[in-house]
C-alpha atoms as a PDB file:
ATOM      1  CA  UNK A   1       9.666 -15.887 -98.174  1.00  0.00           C
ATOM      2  CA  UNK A   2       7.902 -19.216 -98.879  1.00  0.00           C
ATOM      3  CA  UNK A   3       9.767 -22.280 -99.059  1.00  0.00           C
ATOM      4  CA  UNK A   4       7.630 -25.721 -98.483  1.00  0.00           C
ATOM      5  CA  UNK A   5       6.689 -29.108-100.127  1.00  0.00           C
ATOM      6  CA  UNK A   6       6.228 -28.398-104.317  1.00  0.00           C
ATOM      7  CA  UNK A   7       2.447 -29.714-103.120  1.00  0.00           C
ATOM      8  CA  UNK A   8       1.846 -27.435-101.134  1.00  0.00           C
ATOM      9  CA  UNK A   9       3.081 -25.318-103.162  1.00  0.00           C
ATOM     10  CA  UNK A  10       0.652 -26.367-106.023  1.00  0.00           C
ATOM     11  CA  UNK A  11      -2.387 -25.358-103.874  1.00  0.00           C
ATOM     12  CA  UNK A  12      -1.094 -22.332-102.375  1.00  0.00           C
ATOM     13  CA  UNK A  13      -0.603 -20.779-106.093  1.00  0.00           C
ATOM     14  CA  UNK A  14      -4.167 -22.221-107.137  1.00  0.00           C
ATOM     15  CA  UNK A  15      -2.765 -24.227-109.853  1.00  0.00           C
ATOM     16  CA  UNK A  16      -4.550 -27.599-110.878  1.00  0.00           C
ATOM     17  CA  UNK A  17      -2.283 -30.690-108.774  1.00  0.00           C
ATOM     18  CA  UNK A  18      -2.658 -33.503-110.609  1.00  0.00           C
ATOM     19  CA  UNK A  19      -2.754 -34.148-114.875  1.00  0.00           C
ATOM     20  CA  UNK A  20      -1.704 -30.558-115.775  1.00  0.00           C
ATOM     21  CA  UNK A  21       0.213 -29.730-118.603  1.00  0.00           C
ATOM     22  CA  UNK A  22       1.976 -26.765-117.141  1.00  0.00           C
ATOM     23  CA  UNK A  23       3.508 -27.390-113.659  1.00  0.00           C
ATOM     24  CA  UNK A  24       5.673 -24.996-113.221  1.00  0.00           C
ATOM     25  CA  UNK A  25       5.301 -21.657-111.979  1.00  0.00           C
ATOM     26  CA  UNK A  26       8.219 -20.157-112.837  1.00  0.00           C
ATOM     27  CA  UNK A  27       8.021 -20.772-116.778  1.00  0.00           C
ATOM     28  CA  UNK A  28       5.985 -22.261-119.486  1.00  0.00           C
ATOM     29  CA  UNK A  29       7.491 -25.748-119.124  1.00  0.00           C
ATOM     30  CA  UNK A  30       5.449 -27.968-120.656  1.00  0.00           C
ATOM     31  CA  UNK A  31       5.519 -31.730-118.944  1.00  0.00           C
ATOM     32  CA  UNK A  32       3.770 -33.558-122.167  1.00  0.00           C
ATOM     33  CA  UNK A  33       6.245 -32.508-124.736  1.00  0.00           C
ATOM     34  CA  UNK A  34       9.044 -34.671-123.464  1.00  0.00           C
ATOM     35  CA  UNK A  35      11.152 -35.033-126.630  1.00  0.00           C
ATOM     36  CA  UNK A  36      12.120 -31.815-125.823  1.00  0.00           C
ATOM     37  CA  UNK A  37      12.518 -32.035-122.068  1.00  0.00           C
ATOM     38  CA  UNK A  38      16.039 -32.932-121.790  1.00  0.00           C
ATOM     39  CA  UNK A  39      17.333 -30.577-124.726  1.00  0.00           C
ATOM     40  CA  UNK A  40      15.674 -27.242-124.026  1.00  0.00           C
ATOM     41  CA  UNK A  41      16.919 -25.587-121.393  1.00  0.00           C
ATOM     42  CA  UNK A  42      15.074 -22.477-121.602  1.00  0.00           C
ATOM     43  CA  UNK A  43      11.548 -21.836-121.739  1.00  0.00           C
ATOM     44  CA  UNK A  44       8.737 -18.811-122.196  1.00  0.00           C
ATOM     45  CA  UNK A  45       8.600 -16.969-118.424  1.00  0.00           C
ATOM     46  CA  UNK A  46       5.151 -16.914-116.643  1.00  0.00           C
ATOM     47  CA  UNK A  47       4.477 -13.555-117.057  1.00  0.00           C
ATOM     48  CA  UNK A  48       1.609 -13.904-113.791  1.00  0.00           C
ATOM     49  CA  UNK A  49      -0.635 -16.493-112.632  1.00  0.00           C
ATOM     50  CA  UNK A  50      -4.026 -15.853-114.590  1.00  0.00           C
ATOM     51  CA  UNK A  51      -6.950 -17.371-112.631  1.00  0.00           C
ATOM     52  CA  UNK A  52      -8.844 -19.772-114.911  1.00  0.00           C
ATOM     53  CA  UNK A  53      -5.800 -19.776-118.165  1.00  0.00           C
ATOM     54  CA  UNK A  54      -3.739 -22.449-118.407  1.00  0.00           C
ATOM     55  CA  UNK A  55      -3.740 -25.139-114.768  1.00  0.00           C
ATOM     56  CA  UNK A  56      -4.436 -22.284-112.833  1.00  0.00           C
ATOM     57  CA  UNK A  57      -8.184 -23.183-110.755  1.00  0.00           C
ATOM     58  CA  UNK A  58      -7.974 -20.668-107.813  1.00  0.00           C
ATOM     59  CA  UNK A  59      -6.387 -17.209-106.660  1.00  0.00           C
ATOM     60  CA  UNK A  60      -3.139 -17.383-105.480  1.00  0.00           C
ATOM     61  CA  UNK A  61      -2.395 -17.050-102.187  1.00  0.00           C
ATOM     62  CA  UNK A  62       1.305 -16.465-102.012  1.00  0.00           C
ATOM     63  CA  UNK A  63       3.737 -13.862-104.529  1.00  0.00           C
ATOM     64  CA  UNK A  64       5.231 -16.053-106.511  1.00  0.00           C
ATOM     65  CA  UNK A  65       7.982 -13.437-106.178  1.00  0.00           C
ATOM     66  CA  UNK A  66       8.760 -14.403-102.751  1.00  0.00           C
ATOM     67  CA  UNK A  67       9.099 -18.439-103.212  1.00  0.00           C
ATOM     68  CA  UNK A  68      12.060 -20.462-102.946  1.00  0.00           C
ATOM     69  CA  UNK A  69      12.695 -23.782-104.147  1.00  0.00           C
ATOM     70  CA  UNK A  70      12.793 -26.294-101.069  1.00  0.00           C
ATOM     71  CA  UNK A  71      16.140 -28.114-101.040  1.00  0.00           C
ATOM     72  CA  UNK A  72      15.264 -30.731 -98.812  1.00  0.00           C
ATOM     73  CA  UNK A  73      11.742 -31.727-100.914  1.00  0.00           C
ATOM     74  CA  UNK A  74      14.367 -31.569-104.140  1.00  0.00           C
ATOM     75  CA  UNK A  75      16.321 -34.168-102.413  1.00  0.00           C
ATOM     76  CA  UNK A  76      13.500 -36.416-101.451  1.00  0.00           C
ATOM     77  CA  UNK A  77      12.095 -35.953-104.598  1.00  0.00           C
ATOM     78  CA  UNK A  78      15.268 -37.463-106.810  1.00  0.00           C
ATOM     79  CA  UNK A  79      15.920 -39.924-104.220  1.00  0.00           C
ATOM     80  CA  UNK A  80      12.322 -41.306-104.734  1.00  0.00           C
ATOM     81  CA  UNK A  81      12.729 -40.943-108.546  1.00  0.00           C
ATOM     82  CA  UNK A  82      16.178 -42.608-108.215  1.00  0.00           C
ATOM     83  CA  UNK A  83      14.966 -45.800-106.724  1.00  0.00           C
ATOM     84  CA  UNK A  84      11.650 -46.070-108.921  1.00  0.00           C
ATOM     85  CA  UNK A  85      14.188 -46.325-111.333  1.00  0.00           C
ATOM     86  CA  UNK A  86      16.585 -48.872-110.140  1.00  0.00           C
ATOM     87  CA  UNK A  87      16.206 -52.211-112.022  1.00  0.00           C
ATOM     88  CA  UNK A  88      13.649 -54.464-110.795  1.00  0.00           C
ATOM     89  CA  UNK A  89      15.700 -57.292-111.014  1.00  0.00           C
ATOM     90  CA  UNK A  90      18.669 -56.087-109.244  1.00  0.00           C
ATOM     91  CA  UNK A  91      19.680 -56.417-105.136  1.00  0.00           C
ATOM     92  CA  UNK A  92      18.705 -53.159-103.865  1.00  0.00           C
ATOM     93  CA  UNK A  93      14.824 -54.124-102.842  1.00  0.00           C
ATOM     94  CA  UNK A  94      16.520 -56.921-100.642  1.00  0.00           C
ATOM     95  CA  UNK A  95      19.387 -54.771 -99.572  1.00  0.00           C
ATOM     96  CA  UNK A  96      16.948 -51.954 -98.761  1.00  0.00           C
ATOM     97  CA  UNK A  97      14.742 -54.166 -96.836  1.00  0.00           C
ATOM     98  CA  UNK A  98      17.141 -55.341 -94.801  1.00  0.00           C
ATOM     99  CA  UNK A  99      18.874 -52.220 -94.068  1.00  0.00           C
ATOM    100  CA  UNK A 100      15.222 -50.415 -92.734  1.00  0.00           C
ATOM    101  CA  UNK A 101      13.454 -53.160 -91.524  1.00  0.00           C
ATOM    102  CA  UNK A 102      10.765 -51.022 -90.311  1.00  0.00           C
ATOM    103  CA  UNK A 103       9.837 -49.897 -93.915  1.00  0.00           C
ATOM    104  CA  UNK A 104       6.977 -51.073 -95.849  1.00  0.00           C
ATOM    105  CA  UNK A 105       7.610 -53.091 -98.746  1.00  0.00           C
ATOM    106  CA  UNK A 106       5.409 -50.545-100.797  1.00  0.00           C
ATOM    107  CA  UNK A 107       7.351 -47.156 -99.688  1.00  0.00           C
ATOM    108  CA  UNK A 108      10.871 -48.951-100.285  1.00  0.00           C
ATOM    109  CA  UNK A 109       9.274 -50.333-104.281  1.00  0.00           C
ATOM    110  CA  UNK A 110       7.953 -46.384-104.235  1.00  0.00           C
ATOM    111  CA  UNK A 111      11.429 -44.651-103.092  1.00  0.00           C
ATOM    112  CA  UNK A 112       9.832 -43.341 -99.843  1.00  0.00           C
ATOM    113  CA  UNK A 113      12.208 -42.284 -97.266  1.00  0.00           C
ATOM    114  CA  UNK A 114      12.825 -39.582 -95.113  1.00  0.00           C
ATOM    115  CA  UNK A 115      16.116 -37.341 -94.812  1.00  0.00           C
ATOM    116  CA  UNK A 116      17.729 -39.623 -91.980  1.00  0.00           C
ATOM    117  CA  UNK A 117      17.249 -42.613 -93.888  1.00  0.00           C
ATOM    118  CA  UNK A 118      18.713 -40.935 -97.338  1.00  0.00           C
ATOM    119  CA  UNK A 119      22.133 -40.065 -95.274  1.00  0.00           C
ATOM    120  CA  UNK A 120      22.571 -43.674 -94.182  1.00  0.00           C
ATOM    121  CA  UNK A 121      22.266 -44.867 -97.730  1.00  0.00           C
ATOM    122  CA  UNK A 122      24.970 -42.016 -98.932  1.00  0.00           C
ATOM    123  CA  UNK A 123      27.346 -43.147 -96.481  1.00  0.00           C
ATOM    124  CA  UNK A 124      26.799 -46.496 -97.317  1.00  0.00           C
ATOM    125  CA  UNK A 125      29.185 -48.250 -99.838  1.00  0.00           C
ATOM    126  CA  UNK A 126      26.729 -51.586 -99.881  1.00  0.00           C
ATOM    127  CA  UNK A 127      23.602 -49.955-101.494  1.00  0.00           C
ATOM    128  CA  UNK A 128      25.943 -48.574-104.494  1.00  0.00           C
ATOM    129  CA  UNK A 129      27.272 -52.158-105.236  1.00  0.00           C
ATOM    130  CA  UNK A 130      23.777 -53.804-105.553  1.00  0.00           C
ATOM    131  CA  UNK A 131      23.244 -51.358-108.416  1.00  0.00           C
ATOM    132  CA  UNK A 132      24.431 -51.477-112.132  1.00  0.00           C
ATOM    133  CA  UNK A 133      27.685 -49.843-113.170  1.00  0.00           C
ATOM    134  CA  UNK A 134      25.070 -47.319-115.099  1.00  0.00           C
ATOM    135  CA  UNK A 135      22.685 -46.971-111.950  1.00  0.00           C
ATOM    136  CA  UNK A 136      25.973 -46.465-109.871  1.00  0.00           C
ATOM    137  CA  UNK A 137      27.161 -43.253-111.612  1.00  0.00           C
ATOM    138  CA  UNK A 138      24.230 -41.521-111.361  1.00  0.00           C
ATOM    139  CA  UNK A 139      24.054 -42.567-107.991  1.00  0.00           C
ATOM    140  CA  UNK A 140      27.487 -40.984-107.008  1.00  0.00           C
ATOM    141  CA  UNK A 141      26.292 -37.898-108.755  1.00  0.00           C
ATOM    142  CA  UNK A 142      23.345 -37.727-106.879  1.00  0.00           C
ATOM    143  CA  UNK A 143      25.434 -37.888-103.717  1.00  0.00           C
ATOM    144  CA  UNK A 144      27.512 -35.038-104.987  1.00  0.00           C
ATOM    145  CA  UNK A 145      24.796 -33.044-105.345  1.00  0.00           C
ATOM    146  CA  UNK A 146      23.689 -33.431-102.055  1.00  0.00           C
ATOM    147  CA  UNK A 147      27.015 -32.497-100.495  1.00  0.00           C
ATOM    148  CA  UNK A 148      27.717 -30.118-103.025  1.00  0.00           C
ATOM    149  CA  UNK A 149      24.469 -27.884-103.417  1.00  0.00           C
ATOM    150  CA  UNK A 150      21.491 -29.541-101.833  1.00  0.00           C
ATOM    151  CA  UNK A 151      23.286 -28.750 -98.121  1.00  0.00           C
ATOM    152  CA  UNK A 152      24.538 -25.376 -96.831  1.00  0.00           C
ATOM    153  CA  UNK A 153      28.428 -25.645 -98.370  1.00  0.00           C
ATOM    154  CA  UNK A 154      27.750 -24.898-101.381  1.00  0.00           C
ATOM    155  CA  UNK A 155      30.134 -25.663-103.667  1.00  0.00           C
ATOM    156  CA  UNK A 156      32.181 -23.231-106.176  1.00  0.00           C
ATOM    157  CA  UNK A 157      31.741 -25.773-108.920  1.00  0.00           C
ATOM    158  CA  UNK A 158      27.925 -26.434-107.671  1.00  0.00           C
ATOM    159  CA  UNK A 159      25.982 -26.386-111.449  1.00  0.00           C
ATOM    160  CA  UNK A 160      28.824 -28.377-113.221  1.00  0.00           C
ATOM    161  CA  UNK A 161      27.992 -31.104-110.528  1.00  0.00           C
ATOM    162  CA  UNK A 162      24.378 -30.379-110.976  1.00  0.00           C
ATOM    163  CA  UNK A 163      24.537 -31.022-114.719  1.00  0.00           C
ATOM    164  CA  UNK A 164      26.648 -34.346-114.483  1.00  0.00           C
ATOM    165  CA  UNK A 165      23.649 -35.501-112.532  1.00  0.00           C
ATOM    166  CA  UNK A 166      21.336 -34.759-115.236  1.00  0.00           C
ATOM    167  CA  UNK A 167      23.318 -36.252-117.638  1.00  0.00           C
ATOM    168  CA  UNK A 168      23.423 -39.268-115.883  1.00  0.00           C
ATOM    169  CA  UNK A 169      19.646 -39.293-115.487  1.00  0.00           C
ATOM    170  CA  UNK A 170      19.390 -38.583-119.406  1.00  0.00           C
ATOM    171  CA  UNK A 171      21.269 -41.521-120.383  1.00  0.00           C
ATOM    172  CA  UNK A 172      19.462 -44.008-117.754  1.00  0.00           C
ATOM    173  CA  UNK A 173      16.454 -42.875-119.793  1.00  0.00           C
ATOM    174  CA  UNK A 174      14.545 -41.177-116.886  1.00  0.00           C
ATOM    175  CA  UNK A 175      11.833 -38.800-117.644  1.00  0.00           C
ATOM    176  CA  UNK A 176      12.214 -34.901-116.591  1.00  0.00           C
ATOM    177  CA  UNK A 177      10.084 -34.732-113.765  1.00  0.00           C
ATOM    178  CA  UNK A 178       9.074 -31.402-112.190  1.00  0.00           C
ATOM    179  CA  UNK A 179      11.609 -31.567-109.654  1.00  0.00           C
ATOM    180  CA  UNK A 180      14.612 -32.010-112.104  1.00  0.00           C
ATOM    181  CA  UNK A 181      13.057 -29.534-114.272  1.00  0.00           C
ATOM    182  CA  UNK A 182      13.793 -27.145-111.812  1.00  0.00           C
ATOM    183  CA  UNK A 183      17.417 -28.268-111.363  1.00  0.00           C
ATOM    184  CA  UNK A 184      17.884 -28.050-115.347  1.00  0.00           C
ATOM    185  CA  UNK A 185      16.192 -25.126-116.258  1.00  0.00           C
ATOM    186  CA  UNK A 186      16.298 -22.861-113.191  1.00  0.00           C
ATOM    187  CA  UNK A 187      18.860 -23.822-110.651  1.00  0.00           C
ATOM    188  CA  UNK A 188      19.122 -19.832-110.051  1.00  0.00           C
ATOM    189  CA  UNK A 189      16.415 -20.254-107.888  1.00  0.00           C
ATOM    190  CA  UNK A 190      17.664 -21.993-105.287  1.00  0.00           C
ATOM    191  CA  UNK A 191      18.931 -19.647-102.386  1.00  0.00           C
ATOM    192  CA  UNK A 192      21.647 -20.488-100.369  1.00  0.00           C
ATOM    193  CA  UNK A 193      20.559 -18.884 -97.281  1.00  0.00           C
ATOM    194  CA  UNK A 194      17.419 -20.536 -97.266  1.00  0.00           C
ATOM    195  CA  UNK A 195      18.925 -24.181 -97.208  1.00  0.00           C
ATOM    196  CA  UNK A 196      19.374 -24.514 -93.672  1.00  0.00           C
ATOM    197  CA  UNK A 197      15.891 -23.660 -92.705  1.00  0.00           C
ATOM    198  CA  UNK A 198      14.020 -25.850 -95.141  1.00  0.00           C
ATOM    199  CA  UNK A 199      15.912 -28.670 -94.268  1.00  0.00           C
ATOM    200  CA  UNK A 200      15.436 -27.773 -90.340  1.00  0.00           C
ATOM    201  CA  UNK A 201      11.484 -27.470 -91.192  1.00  0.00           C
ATOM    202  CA  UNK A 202      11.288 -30.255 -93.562  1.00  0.00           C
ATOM    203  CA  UNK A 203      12.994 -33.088 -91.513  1.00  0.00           C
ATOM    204  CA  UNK A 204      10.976 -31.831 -88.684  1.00  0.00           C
ATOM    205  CA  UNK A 205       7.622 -32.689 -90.640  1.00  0.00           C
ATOM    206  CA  UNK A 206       8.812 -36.029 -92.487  1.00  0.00           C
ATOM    207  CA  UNK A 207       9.910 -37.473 -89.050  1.00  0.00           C
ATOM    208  CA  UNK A 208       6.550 -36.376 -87.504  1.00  0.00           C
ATOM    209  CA  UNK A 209       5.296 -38.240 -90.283  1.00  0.00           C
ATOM    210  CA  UNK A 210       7.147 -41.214 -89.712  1.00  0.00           C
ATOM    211  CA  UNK A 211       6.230 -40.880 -85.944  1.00  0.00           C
ATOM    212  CA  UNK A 212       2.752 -40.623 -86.522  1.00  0.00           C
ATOM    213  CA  UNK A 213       2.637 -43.769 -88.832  1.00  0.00           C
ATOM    214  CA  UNK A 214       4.459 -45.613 -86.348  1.00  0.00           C
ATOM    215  CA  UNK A 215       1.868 -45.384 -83.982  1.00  0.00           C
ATOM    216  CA  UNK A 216      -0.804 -45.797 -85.923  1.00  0.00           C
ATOM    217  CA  UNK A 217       0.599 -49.265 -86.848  1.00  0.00           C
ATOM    218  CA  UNK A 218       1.188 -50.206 -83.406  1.00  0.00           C
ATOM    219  CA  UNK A 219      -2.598 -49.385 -82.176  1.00  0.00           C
ATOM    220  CA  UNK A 220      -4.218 -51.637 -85.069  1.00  0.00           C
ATOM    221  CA  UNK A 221      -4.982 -48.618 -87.492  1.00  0.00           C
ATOM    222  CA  UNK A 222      -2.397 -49.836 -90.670  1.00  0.00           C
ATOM    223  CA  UNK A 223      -2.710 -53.631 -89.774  1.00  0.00           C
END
């Protein structure tokens, strides 16, 4: 099975990474018609990966068969989308800069953060109260779905908490990125058994990250 960043992902099935129409691997989704984003569900299925139709450049090197969605990179994903979204004028730059002191002004504007960093601001009651009543909904919801699907208790009632996030995100106005395309149009994807080791592997590799970034700032390289 393959389960890693959506990326990586990207180049291991050859596709084209970056101003492609159709992103997703799974169906004919396509990311430019957006008035339809959030009211079609359902889309044609990718009947194979056909080197030079549609964004795909290269071979594949994986079965698209034998990929699973990565929780954890879903997570970081709306997290970063979440905050990118937040309004500019409101207290959770300063609240957010304060709580991670560490963090560069541009990754906090950008939604940047790690796993680690996402739990302390779920457990935290002081991030949701520098948001709008609006912002603050879909904020709870995304905390749901991170107790309630994105982790390895998975939840009986798991999609209808899945689709009160996307509502939420529909009626903030934020566009269907690839990441909650996945959530809206094929949450059967997602395998439960997997969760535990993509999260194991993926906060392994964002704290290396972090590590790595860390030092480089402290011998000169970042200053």
């Amino acid at each position: 099975m393959v389960c890693c960043d959506l990326k990586v992902l990207c180049m291991l099935l050859g596709q084209q990474q970056r101003y492609a129409t159709f992103l997703c691997y799974i169906s004919e989704w396509d990311s430019q018609s957006q008035d339809k984003h959030w009211t079609q569900r359902q889309w044609t299925q990718t009947t194979g990966l056909i080197l030079g139709f549609k964004n795909i450049l290269r071979k594949s090197l994986v079965d698209p068969e034998k990929i699973t969605l990565p929780p954890l990179h879903i997570k970081l994903g709306l997290m970063k989308q979440s905050v990118k979204a937040l309004d500019g004028h409101g207290n959770y730059f300063n609240y957010l800069s304060n709580k991670f002191p560490a963090l560069s002004q541009v990754k906090i504007k950008e939604g940047i953060f790690v796993g680690t960093q996402i739990r302390a601001l779920t457990k935290n009651k002081m991030f949701g109260e520098s948001m709008t009543p609006a912002e603050r909904e879909a904020w709870i919801s995304f905390k749901e779905v991170i107790d309630k699907f994105l982790r390895n208790n998975e939840d009986a009632n798991y999609e209808q908490v899945v689709n009160n996030m996307l509502e939420k995100c529909k009626v903030l106005g934020r566009k269907m990125s690839l990441k909650l395309h996945f959530l809206f149009s094929h949450l059967d994807q997602f395998s439960e058994d997997l969760v535990a080791v993509s999260k194991e592997q993926g906060e392994r590799f964002h704290q290396d990250v972090k590590e790595t970034e860390g030092g480089a700032r402290d011998g000169g390289v970042y200053r």
